[in-house]
C-alpha atoms as a PDB file:
ATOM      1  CA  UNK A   1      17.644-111.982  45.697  1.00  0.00           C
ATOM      2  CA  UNK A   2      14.550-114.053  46.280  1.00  0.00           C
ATOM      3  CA  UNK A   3      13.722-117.337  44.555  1.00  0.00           C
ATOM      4  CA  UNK A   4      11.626-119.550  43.658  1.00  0.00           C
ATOM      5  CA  UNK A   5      11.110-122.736  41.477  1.00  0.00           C
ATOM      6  CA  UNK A   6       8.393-122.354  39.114  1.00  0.00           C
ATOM      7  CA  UNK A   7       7.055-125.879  40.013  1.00  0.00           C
ATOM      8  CA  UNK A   8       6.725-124.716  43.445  1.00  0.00           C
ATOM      9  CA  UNK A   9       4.437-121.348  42.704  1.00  0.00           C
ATOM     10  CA  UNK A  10       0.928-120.772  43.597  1.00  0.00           C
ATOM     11  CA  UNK A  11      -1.412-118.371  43.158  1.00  0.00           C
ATOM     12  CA  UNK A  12      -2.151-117.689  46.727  1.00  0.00           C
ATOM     13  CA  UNK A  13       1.368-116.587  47.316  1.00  0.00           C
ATOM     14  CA  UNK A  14       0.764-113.491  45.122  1.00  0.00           C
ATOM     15  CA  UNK A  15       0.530-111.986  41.435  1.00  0.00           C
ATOM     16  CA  UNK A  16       3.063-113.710  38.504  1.00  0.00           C
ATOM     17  CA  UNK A  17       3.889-110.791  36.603  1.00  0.00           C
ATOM     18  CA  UNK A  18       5.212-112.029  33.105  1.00  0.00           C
ATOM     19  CA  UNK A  19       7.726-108.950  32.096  1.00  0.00           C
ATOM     20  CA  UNK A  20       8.543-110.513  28.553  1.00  0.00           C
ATOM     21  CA  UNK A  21       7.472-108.924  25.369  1.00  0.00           C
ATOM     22  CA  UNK A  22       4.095-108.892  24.330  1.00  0.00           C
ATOM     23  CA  UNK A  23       4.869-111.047  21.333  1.00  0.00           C
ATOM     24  CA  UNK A  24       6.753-113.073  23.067  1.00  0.00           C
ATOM     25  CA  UNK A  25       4.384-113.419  26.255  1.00  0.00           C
ATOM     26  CA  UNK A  26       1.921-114.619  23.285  1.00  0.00           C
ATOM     27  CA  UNK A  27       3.955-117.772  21.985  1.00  0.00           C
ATOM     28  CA  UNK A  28       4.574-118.868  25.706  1.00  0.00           C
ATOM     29  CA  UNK A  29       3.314-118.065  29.130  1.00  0.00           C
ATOM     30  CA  UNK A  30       1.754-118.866  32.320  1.00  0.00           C
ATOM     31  CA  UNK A  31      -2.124-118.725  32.136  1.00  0.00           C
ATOM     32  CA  UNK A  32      -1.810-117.171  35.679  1.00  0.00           C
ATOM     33  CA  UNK A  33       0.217-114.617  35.126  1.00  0.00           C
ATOM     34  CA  UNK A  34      -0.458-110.838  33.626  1.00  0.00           C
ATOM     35  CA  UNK A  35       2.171-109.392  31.078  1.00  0.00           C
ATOM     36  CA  UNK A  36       3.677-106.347  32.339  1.00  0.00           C
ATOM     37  CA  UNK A  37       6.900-105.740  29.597  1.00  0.00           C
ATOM     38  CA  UNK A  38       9.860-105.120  31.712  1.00  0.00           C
ATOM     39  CA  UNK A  39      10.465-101.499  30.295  1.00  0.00           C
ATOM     40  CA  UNK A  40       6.915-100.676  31.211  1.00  0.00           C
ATOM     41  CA  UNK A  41       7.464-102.219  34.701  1.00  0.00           C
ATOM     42  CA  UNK A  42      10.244-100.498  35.887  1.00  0.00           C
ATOM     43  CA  UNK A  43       9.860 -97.058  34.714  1.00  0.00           C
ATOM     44  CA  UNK A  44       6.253 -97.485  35.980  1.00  0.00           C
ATOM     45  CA  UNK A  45       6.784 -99.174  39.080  1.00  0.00           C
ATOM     46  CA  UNK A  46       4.546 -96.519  40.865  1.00  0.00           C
ATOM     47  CA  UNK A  47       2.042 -97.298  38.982  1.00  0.00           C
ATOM     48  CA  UNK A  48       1.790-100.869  38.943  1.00  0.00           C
ATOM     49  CA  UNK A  49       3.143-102.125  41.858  1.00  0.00           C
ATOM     50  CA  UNK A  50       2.899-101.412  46.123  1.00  0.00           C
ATOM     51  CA  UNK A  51       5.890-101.993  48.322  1.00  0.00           C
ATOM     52  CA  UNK A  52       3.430-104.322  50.961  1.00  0.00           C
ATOM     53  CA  UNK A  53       2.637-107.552  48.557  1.00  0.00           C
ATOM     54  CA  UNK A  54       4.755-109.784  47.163  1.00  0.00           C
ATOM     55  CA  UNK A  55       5.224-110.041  43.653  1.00  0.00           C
ATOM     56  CA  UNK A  56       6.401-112.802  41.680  1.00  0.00           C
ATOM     57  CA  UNK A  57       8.251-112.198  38.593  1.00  0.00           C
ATOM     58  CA  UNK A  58       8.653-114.406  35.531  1.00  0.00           C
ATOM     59  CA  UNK A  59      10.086-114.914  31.712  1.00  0.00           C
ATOM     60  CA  UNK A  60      10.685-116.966  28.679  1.00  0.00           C
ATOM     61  CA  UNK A  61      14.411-117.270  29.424  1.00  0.00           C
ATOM     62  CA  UNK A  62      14.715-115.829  33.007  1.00  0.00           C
ATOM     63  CA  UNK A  63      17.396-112.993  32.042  1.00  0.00           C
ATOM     64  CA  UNK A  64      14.797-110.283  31.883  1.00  0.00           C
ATOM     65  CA  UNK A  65      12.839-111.500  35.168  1.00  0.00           C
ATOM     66  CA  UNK A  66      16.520-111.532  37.228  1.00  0.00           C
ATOM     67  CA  UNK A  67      17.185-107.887  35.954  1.00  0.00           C
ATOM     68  CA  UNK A  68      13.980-106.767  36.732  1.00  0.00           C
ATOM     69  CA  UNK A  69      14.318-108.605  40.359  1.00  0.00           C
ATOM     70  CA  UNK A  70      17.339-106.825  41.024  1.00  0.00           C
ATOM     71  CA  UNK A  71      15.894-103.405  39.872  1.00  0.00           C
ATOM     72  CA  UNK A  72      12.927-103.394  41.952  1.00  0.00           C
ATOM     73  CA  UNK A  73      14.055-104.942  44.859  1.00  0.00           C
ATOM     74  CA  UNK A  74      16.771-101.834  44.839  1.00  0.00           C
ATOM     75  CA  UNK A  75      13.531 -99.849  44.515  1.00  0.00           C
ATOM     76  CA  UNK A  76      12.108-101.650  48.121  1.00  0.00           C
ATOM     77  CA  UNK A  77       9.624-103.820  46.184  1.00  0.00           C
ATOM     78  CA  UNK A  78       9.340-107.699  47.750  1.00  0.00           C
ATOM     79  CA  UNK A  79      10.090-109.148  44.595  1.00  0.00           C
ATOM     80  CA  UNK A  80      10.467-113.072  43.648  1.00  0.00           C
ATOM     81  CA  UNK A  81      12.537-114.076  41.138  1.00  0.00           C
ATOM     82  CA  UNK A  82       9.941-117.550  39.157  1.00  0.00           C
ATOM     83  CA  UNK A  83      13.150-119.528  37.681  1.00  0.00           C
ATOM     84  CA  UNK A  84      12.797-123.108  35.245  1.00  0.00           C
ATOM     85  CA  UNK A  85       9.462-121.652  33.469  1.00  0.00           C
END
């Protein structure tokens, strides 16, 4: 698994997808980053996401984001794991 400290993340590497809850993502986040709930995320992964960009992947607490790492990188998706938010 991928990671990175969040201290060390820029915007140039790629999106910050924040997969917390919306009501969550609300009382704390990232200005940077778009709120995609995890749920959402993986069962939409199609959708949202293309196997040739990075993506770097974020939450409150960091549980979520490391279970959603390890989900879509099974997927093929160049996922970073954003840990200390």
């Amino acid at each position: 698994m991928k990671v990175i400290d969040y201290k060390d993340y820029d915007i140039s590497l790629g999106p910050l997808i924040d997969v917390q809850h919306p009501l969550d993502y609300k009382e704390k986040h990232d200005p940077r980053s778009i709120n995609i709930y995890a749920d959402k995320l993986i069962l939409n992964h199609k959708l949202y996401l293309d196997k040739n960009r990075p993506y770097y992947i974020i939450c409150k607490r960091g549980n979520l984001s490391k279970k959603v790492v390890q989900i879509l990188s099974f997927y093929g998706y160049n996922v970073i794991l954003v840990k200390n938010f």
